[in-house]
C-alpha atoms as a PDB file:
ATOM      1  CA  UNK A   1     102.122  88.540  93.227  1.00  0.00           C
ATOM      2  CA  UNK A   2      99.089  90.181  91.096  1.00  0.00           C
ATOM      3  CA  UNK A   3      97.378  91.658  93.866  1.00  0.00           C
ATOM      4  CA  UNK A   4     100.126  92.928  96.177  1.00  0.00           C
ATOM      5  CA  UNK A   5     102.722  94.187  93.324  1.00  0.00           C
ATOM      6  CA  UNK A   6     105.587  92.879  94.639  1.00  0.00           C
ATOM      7  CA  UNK A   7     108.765  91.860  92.679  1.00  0.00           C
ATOM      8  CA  UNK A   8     108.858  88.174  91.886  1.00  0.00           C
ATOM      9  CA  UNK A   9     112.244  87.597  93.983  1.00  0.00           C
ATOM     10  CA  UNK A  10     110.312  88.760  96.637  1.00  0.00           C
ATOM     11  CA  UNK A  11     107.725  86.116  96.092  1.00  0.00           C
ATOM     12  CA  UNK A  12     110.099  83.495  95.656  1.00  0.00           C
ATOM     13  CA  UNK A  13     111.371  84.682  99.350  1.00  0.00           C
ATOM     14  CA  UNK A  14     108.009  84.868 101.206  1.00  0.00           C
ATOM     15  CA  UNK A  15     107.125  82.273 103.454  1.00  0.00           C
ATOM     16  CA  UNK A  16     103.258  81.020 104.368  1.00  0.00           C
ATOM     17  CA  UNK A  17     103.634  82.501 107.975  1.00  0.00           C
ATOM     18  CA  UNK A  18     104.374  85.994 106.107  1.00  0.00           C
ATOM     19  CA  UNK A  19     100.737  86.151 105.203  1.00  0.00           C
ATOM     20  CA  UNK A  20      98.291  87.736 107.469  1.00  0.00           C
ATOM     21  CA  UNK A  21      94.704  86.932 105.547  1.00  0.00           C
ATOM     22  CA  UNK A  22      92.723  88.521 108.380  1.00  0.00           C
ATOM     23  CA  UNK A  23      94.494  92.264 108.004  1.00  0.00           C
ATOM     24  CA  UNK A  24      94.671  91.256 104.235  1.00  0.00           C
ATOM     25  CA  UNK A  25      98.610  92.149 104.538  1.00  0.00           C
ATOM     26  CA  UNK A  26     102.099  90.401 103.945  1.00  0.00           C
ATOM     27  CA  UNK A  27     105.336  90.805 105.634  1.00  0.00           C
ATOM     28  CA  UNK A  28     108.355  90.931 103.042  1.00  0.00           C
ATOM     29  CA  UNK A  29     111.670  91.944 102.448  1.00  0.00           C
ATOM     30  CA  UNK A  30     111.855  94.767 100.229  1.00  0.00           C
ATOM     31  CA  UNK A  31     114.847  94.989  97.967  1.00  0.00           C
ATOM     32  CA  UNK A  32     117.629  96.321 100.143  1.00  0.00           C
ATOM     33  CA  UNK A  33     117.086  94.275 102.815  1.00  0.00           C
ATOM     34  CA  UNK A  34     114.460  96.618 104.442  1.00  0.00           C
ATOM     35  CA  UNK A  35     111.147  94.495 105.762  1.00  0.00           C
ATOM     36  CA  UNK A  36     108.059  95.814 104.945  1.00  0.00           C
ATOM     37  CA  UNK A  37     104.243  95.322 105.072  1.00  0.00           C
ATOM     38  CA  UNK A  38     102.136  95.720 102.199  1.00  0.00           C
ATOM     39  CA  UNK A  39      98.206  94.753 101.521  1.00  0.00           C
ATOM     40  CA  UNK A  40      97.125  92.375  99.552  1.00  0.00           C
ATOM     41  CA  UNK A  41      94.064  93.004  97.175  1.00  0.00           C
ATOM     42  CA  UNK A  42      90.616  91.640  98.708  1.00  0.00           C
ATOM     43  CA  UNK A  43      89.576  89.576  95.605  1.00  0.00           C
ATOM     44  CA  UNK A  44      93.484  87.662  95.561  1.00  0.00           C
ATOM     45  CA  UNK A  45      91.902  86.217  99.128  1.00  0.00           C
ATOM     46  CA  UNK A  46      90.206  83.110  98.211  1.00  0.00           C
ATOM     47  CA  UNK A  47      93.161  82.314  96.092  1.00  0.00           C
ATOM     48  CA  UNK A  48      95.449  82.479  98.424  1.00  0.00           C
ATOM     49  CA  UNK A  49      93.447  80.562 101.085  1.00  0.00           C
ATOM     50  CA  UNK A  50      92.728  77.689  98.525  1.00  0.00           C
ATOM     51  CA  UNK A  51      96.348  77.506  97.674  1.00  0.00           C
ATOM     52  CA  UNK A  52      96.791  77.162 102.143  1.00  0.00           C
ATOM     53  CA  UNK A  53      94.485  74.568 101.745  1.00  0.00           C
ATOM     54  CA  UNK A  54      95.796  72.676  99.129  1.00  0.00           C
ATOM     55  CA  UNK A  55      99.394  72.730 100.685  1.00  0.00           C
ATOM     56  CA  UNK A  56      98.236  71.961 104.221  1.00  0.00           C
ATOM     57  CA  UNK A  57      96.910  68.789 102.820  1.00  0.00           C
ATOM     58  CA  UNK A  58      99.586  67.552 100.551  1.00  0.00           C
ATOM     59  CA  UNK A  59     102.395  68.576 102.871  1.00  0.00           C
ATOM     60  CA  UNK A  60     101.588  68.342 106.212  1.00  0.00           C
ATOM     61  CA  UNK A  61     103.193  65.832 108.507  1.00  0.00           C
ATOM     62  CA  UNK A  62     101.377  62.260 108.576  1.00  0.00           C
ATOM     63  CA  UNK A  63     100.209  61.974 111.873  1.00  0.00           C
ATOM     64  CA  UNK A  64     100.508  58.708 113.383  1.00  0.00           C
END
């Protein structure tokens, strides 16, 4: 939320596949309804990619 600005409602509403790491960019809906894309600072990066990590662990499916 600190390095793209966003409202936290918005945050609350994004989902993992939003994020686009490479592009540094998110897809969100704007208040109003209206979808929009909007870059993500370069040093929130590793943050966000250890938090992917950390959930892909925890809550991914047990394979068996």
């Amino acid at each position: 939320m600190l390095g793209t600005g966003i409202r936290v409602k918005e945050v609350a509403n994004t989902d993992v596949t939003d994020l686009n790491l490479k592009t540094a960019m998110l897809s969100d809906t704007r208040k109003g309804g209206q979808r929009d894309i909007i870059p993500i600072a370069h040093w929130v990066l590793p943050y966000i990619q250890d938090y992917i990590d950390i959930r892909q662990q925890r809550y991914a499916p047990n394979k068996q």
